[in-house]
N, C-alpha and C. Protein backbone atom coordinates (compact mmCIF):
# COMPACT_ATOMS: atom_id res chain seq x y z
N UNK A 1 -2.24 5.47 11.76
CA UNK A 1 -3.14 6.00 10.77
C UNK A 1 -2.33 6.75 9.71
N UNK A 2 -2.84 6.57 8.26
CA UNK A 2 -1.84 7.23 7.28
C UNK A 2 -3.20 8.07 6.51
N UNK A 3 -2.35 8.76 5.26
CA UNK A 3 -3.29 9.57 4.78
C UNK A 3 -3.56 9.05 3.03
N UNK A 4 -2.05 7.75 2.94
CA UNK A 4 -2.21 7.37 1.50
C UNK A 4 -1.90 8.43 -0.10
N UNK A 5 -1.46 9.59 0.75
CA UNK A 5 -0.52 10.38 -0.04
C UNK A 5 0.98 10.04 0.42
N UNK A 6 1.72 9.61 -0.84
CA UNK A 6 3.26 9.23 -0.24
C UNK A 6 3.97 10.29 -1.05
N UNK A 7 4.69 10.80 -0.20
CA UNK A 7 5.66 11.72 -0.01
C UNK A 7 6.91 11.49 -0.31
N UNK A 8 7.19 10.37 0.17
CA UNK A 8 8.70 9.53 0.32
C UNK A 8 8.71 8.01 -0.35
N UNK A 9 10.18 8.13 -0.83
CA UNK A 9 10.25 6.40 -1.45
C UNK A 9 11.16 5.88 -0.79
N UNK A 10 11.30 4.91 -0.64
CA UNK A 10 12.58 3.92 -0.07
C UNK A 10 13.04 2.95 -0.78
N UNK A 11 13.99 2.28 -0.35
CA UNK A 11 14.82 1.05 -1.27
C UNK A 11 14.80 0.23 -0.80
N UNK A 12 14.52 -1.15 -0.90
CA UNK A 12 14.90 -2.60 0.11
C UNK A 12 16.84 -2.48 -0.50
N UNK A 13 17.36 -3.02 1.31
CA UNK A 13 18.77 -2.98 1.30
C UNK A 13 18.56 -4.57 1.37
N UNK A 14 17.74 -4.75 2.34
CA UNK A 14 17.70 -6.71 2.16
C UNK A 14 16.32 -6.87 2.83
N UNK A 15 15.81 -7.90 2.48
CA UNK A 15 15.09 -8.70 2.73
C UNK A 15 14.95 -10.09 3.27
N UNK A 16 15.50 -10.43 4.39
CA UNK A 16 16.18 -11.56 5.05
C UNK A 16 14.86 -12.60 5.70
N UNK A 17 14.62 -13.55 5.60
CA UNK A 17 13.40 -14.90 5.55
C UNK A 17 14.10 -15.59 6.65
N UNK A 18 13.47 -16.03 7.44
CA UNK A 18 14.14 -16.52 9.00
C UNK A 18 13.22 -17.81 8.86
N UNK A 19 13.45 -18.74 10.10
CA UNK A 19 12.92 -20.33 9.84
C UNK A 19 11.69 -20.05 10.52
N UNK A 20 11.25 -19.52 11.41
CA UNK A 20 10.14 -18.78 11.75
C UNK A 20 8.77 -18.58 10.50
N UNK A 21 9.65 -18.12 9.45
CA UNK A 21 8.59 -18.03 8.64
C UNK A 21 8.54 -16.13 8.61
N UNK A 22 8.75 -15.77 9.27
CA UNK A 22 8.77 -14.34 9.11
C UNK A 22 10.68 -13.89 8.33
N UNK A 23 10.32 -12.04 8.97
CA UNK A 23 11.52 -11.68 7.34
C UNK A 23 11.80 -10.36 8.36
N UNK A 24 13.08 -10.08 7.87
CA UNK A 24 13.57 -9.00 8.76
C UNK A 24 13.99 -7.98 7.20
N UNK A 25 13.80 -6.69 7.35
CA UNK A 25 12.96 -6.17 6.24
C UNK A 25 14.01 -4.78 6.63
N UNK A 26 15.36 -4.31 5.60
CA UNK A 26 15.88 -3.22 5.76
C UNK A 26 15.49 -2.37 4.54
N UNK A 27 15.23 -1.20 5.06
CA UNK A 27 14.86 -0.25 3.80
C UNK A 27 15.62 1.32 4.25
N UNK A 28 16.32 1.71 2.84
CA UNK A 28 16.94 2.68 3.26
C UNK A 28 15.67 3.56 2.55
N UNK A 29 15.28 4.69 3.86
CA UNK A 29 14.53 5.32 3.29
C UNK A 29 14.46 7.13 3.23
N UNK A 30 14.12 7.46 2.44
CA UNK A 30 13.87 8.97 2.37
C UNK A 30 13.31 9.47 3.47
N UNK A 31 13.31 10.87 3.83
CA UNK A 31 12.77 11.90 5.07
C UNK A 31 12.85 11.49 6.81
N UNK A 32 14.23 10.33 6.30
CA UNK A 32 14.50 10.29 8.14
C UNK A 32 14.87 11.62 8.86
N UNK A 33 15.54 12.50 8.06
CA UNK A 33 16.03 13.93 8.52
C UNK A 33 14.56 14.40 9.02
N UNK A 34 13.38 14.71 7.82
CA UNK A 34 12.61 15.24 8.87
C UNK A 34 11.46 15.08 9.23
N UNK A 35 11.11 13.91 9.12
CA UNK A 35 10.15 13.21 10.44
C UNK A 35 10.93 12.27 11.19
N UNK A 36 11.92 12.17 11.38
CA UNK A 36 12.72 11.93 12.70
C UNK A 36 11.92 10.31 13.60
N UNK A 37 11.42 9.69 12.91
CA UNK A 37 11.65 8.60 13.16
C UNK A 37 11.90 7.93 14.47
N UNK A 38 10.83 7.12 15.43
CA UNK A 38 11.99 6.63 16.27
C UNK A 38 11.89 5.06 16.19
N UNK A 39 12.52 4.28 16.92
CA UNK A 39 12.10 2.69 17.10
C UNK A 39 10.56 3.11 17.94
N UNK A 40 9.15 1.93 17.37
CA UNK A 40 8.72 2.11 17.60
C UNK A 40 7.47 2.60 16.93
N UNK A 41 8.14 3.84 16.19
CA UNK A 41 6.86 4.10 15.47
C UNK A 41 6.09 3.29 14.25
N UNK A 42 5.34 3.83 14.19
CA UNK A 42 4.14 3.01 12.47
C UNK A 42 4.86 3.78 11.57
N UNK A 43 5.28 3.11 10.20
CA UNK A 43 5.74 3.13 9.10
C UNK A 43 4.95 2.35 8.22
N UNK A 44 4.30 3.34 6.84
CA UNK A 44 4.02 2.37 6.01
C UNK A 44 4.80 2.01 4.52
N UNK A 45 4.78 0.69 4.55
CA UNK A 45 5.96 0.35 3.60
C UNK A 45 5.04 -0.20 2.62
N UNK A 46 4.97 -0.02 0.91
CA UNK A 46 3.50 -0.70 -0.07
C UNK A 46 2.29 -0.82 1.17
N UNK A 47 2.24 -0.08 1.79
CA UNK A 47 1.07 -0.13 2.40
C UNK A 47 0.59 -0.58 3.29
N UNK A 48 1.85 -1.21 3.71
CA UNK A 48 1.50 -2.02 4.63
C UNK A 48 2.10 -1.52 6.14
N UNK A 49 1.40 -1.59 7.11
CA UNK A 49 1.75 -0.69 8.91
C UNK A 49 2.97 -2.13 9.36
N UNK A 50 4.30 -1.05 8.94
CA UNK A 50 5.08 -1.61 10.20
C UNK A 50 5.92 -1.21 11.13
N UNK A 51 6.17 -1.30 12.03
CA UNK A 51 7.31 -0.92 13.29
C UNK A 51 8.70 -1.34 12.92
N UNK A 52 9.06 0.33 13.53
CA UNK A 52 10.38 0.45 13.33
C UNK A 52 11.24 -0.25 14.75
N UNK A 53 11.89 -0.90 14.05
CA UNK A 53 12.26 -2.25 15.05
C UNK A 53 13.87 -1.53 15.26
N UNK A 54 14.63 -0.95 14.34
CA UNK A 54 16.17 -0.50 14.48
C UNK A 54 16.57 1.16 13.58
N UNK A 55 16.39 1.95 13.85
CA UNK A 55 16.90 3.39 12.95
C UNK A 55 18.64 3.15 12.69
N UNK A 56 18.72 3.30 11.83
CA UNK A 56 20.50 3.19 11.26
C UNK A 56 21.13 3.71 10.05
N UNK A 57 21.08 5.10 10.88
CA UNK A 57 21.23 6.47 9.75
C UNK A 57 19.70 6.70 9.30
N UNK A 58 19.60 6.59 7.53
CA UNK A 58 18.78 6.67 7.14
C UNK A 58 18.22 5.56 6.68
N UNK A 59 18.65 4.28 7.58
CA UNK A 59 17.98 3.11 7.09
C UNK A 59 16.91 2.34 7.91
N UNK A 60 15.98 1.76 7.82
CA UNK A 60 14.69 1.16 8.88
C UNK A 60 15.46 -0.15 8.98
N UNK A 61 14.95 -0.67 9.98
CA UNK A 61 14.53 -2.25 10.26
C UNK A 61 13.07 -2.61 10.43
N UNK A 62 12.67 -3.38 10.03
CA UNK A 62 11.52 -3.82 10.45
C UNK A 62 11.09 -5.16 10.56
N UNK A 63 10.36 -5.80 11.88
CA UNK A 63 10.43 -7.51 11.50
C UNK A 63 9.15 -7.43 10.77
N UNK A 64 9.34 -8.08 10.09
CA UNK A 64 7.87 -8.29 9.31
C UNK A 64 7.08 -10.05 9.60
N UNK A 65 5.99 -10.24 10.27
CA UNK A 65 5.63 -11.28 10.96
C UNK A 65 4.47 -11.85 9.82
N UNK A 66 4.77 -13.37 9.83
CA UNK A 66 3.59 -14.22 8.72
C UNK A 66 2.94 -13.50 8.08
N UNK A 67 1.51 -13.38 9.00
CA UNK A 67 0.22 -12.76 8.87
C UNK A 67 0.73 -11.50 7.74
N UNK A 68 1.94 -10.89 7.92
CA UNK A 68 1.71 -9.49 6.67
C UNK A 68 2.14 -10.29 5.42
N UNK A 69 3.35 -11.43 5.85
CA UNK A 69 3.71 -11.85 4.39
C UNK A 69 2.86 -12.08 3.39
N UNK A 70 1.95 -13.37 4.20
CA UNK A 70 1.03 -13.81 3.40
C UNK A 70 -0.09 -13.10 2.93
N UNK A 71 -0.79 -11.81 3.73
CA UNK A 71 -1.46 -11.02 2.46
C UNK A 71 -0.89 -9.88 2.05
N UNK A 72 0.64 -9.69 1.90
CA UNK A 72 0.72 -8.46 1.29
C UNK A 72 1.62 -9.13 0.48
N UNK A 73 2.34 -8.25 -0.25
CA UNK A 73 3.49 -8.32 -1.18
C UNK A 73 5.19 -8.21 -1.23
N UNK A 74 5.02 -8.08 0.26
CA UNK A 74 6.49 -7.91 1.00
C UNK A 74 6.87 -8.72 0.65
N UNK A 75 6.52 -9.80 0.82
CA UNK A 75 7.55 -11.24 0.58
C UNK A 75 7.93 -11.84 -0.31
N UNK A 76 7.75 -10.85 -1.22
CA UNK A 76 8.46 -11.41 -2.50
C UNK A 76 9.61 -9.78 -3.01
N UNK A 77 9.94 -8.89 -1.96
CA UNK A 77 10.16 -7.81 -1.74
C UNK A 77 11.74 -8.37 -2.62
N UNK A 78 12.89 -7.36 -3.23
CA UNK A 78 14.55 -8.03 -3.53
C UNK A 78 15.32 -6.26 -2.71
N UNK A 79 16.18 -6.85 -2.78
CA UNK A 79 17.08 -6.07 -2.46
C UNK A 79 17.23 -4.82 -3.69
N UNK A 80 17.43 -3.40 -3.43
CA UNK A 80 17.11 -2.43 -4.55
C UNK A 80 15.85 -2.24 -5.18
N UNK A 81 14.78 -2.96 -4.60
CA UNK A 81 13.23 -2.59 -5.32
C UNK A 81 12.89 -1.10 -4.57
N UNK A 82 12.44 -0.38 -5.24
CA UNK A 82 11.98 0.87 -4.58
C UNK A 82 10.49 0.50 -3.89
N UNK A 83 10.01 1.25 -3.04
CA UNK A 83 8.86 0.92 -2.50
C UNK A 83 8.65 2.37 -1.57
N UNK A 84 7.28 2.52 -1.68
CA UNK A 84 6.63 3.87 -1.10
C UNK A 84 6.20 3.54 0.12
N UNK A 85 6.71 4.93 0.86
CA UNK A 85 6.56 4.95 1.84
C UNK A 85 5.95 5.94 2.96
N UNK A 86 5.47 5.74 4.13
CA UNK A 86 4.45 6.87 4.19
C UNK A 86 4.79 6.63 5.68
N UNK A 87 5.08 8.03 6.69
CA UNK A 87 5.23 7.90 7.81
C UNK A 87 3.78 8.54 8.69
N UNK A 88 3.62 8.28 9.96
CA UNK A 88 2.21 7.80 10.14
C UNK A 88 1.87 9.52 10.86
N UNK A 89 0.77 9.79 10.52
CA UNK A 89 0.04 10.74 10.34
C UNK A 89 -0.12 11.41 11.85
N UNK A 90 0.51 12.54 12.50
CA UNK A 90 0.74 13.47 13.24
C UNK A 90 -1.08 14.63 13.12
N UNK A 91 -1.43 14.53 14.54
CA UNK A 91 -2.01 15.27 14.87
C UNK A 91 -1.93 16.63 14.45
N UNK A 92 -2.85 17.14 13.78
CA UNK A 92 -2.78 18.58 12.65
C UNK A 92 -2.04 18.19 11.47
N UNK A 93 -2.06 17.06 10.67
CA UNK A 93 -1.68 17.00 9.49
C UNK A 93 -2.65 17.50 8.81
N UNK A 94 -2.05 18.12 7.55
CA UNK A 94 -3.34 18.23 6.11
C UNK A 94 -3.72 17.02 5.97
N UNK A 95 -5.00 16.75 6.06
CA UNK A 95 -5.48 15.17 5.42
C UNK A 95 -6.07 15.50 4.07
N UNK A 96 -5.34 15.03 2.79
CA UNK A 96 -5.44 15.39 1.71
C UNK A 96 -6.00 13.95 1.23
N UNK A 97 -5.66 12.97 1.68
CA UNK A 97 -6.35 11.36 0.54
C UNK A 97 -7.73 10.95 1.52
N UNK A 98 -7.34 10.04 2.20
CA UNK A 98 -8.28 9.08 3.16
C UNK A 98 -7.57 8.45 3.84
N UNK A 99 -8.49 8.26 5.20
CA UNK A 99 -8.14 7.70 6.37
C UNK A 99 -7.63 5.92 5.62
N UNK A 100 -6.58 5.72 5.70
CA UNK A 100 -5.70 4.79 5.45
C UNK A 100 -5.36 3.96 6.88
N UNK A 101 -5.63 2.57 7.13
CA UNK A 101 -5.03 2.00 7.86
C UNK A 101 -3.76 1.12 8.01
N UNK A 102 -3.27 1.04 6.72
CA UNK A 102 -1.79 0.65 5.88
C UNK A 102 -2.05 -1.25 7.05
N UNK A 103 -3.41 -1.37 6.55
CA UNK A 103 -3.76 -3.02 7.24
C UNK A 103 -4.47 -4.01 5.73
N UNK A 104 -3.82 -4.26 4.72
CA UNK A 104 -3.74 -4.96 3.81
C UNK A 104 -4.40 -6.08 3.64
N UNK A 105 -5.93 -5.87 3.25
CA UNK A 105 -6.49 -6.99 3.07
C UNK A 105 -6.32 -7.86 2.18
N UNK A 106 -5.50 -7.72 0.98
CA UNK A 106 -5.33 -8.71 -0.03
C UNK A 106 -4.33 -8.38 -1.25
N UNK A 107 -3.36 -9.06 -1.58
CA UNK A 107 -2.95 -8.95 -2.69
C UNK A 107 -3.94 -8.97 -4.11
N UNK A 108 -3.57 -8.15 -5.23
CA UNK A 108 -4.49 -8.41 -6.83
C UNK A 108 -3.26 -8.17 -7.58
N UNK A 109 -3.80 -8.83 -8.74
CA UNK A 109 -2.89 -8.76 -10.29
C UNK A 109 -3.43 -7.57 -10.49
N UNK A 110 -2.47 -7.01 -10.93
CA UNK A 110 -2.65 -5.96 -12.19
C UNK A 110 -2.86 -6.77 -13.50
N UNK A 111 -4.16 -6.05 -14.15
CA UNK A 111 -4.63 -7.11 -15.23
C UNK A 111 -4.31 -6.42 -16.57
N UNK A 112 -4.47 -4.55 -16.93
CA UNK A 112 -4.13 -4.25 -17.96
C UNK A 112 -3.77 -2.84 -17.46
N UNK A 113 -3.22 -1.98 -18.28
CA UNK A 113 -2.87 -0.61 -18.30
C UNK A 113 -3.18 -0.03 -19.81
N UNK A 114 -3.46 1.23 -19.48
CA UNK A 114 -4.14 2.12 -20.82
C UNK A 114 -3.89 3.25 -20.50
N UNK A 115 -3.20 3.50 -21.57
CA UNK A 115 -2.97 5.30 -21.55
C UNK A 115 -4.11 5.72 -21.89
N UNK A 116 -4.51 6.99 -21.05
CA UNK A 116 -5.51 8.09 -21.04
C UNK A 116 -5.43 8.87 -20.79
N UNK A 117 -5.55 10.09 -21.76
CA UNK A 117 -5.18 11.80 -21.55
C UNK A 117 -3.72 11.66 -21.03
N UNK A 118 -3.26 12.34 -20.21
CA UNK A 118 -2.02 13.12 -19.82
C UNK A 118 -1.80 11.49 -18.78
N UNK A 119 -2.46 10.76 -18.34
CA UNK A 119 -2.30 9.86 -17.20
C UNK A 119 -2.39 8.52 -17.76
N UNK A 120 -3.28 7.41 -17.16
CA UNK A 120 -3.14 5.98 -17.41
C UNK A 120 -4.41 5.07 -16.47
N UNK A 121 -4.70 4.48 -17.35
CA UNK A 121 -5.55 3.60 -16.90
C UNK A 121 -5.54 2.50 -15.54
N UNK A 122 -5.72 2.13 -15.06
CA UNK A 122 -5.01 0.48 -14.63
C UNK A 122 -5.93 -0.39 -13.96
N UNK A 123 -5.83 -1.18 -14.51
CA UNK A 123 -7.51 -2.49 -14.36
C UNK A 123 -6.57 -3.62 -13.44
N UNK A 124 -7.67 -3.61 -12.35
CA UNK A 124 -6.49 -4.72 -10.92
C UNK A 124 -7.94 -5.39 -11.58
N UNK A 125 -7.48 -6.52 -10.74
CA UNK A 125 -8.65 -7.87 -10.05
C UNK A 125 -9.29 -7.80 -8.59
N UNK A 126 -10.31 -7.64 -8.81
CA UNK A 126 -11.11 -7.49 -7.74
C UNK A 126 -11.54 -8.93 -6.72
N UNK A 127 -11.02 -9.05 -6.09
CA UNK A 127 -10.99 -10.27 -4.98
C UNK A 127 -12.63 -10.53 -4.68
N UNK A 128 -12.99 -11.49 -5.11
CA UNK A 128 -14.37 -11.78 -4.39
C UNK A 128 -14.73 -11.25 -3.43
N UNK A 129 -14.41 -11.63 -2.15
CA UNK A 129 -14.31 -11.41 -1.11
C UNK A 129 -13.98 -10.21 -0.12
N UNK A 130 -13.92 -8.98 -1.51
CA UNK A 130 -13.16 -7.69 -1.43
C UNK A 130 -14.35 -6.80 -2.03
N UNK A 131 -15.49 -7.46 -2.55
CA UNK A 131 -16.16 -7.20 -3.69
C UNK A 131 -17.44 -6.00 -3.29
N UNK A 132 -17.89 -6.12 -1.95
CA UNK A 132 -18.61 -5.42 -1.79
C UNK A 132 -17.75 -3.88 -1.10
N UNK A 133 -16.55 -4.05 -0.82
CA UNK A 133 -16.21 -2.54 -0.17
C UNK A 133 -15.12 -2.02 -1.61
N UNK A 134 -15.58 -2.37 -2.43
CA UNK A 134 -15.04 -1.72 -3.82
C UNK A 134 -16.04 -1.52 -4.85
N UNK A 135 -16.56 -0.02 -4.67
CA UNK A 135 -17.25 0.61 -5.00
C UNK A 135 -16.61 1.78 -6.48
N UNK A 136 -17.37 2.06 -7.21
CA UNK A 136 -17.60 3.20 -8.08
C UNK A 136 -17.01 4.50 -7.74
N UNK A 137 -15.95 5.58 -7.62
CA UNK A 137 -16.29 6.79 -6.87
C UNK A 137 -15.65 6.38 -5.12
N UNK A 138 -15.65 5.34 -4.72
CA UNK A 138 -15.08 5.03 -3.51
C UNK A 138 -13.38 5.07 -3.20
N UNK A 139 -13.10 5.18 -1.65
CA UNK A 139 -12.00 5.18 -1.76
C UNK A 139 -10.99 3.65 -1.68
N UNK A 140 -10.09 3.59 -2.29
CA UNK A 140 -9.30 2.41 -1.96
C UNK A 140 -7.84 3.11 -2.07
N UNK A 141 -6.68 1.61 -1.13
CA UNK A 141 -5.37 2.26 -1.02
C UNK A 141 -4.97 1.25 -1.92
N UNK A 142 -4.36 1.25 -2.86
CA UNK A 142 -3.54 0.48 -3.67
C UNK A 142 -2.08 0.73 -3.76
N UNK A 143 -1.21 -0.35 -2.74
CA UNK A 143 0.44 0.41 -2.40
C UNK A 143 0.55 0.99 -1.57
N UNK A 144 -0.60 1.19 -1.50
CA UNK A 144 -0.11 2.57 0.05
C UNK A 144 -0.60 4.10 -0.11
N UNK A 145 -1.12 3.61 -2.05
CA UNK A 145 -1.32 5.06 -2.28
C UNK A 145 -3.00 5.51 -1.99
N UNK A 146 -3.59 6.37 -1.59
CA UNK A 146 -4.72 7.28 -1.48
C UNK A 146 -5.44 7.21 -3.25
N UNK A 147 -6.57 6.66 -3.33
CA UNK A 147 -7.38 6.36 -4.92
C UNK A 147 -8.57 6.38 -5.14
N UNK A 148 -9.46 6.84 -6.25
CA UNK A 148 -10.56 6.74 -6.26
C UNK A 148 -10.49 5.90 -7.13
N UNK A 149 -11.73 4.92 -6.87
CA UNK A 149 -11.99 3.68 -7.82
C UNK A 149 -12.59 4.35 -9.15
N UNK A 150 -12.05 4.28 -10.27
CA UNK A 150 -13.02 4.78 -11.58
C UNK A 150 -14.34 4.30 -12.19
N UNK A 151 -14.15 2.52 -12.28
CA UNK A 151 -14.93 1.82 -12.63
C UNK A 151 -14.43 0.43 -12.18
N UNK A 152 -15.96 -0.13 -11.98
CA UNK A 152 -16.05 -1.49 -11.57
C UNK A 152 -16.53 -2.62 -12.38
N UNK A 153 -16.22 -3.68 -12.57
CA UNK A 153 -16.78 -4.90 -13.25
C UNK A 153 -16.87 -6.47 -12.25
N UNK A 154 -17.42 -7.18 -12.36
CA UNK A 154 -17.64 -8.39 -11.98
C UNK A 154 -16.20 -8.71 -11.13
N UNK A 155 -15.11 -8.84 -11.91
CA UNK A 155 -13.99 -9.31 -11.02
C UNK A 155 -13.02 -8.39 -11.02
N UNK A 156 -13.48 -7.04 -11.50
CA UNK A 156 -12.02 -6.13 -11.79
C UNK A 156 -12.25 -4.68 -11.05
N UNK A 157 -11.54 -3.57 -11.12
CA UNK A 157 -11.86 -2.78 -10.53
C UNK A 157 -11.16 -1.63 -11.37
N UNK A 158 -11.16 -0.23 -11.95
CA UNK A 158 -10.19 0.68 -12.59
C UNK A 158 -9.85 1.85 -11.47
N UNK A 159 -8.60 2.37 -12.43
CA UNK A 159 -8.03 3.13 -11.07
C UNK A 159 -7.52 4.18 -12.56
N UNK A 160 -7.68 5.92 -12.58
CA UNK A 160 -7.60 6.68 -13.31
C UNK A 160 -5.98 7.28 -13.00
N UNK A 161 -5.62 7.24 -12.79
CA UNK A 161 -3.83 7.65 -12.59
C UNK A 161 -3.44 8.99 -13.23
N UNK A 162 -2.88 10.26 -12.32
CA UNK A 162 -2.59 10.97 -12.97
C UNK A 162 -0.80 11.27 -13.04
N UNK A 163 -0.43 12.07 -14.06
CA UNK A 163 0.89 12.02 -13.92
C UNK A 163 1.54 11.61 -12.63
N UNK A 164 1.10 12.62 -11.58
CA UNK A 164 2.13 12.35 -10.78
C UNK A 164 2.21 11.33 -9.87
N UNK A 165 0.55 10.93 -10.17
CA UNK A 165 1.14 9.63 -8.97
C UNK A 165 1.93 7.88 -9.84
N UNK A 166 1.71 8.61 -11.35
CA UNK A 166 2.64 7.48 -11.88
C UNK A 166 4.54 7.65 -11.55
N UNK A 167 4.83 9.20 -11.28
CA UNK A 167 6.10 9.65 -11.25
C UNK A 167 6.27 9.22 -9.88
N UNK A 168 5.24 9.71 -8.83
CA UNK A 168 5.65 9.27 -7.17
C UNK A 168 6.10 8.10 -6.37
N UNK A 169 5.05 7.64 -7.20
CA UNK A 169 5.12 6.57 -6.58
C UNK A 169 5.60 5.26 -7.42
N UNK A 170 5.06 3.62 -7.07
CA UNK A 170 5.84 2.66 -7.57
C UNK A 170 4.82 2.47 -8.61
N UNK A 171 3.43 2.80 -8.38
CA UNK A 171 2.39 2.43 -9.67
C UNK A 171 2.93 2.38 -10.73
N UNK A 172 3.73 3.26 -11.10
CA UNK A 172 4.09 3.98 -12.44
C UNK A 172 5.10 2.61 -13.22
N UNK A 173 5.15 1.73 -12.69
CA UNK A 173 6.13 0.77 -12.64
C UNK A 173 5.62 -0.92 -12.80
N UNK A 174 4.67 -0.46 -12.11
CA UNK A 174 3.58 -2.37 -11.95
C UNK A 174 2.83 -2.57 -13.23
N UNK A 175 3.80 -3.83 -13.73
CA UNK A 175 3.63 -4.05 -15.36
C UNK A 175 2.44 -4.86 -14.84
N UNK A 176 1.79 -5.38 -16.31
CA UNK A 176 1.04 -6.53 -16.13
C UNK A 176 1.03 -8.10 -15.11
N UNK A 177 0.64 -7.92 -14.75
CA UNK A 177 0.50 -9.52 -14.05
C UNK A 177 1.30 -9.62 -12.80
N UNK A 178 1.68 -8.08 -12.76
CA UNK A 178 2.02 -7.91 -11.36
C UNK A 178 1.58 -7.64 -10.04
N UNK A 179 1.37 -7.99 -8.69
CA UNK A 179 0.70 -8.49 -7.81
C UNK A 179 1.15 -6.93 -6.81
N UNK A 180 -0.43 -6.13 -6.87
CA UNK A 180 0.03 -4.72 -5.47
C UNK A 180 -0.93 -4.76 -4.12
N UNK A 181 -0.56 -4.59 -3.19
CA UNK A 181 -1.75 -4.57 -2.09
C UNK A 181 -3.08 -3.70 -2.55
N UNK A 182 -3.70 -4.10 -1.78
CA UNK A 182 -4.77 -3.72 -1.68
C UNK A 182 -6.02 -3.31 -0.28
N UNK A 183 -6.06 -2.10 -0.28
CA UNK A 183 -6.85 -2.19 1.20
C UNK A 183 -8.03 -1.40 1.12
N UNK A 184 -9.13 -1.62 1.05
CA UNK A 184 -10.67 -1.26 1.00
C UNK A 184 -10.82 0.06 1.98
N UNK A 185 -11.56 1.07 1.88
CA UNK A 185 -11.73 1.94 2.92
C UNK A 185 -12.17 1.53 3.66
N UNK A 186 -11.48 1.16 4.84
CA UNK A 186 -12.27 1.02 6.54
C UNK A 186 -13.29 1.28 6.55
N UNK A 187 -14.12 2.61 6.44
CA UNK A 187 -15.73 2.55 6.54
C UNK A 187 -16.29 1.61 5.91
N UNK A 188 -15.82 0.88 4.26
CA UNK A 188 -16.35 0.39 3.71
C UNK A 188 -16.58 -1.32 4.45
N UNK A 189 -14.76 -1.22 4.95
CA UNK A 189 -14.59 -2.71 5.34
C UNK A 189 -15.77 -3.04 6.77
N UNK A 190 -15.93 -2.37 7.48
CA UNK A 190 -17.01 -1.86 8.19
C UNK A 190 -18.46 -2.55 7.91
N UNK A 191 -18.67 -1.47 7.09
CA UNK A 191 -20.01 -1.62 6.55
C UNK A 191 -20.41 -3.37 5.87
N UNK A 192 -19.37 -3.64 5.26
CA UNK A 192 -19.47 -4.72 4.59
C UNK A 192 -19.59 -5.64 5.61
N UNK A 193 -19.08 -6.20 6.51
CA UNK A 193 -18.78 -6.83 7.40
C UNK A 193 -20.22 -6.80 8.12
N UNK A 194 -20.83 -5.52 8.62
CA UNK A 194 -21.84 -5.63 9.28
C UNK A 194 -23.35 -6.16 8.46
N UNK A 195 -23.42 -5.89 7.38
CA UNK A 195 -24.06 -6.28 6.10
C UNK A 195 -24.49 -8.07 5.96
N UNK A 196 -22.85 -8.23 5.99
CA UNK A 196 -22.17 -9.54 5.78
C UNK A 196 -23.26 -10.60 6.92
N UNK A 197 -23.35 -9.93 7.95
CA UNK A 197 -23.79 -10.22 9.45
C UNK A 197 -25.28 -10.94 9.26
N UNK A 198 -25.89 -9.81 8.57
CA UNK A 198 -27.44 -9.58 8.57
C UNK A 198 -28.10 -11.11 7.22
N UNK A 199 -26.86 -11.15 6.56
CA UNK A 199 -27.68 -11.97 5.29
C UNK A 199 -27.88 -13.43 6.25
């Protein structure tokens, strides 16, 4: 469980694609000193929950298996891309965003960006199929990061950005037509699903 406030960034050292079809995934990352890390634990990397497969210094391993390639954005991950990262949420944490499951239901384009006030606009694509647990005022993780949806349209969705989470994190960075996870609030994914049931 994460909280979708990221704290820490990391670097891909490599990104290695095996015949398997899966990817063995090194990231040297920030605050191994002090959340201490072991093999084993949940790490979220753009958002996505993975296990720490090797600690080496301050660098992760992680295997990363199909199922994440294909709906997240790892797999098109290079060596030196920065990427946010979020280590998994300790009993008596401040929970400052939303219950985050760093379980990635879908990649979206980033469709436009707009400066506004002190911050920035940013209009994703709203996945059909994504359509009812992306709400107005609701929560969503985009990257990994903790967000309130601003406004909604037919296929799009806005996200209000303030300074710092353009400085924190990788948002600050995802030009046009560039592809970020995306993960619906669990209650929502929930609700939708049971909804989904009844029609």
């Amino acid at each position: 469980m994460f909280s979708g406030l990221i704290a820490y960034s990391g670097r891909v050292e490599s990104a290695l694609r095996d015949e398997r079809g899966g990817m063995r995934l090194l990231v040297e990352c920030e605050g191994v000193e002090r959340e201490r890390p072991e093999v084993k634990d949940s790490i979220a990397v753009n958002g996505v929950c993975l296990t720490a497969t090797e600690i080496l210094g301050n660098r992760i391993a992680f295997d990363v298996v199909p199922e994440s390639i294909e709906r997240s954005t790892l797999g098109s991950l290079v060596p030196g891309e920065r990427v946010n990262l979020e280590y998994s949420l300790r009993v008596g944490d401040r929970m400052g965003g939303h219950f985050v499951y760093a379980h990635v239901d879908a990649r979206a384009r980033v469709i436009a960006r707009t400066p506004e006030g002190q911050g920035e606009r940013m209009r994703i694509e709203r996945p059909a199929r994504l359509a009812d647990g992306i709400v107005e005022k609701g929560y969503i993780a985009v990257d990994g990061v903790s967000l309130t949806v601003a406004a909604t349209g037919k296929d799009w969705f806005e996200l209000a950005l303030i300074p710092e989470t353009l400085a924190r994190t990788t948002l600050g960075s995802r030009s046009v037509g560039s592809a970020v996870n995306v993960e619906i609030d669990p209650i929502a994914r929930y609700v939708a699903a049971a909804l989904g049931e009844r029609r």
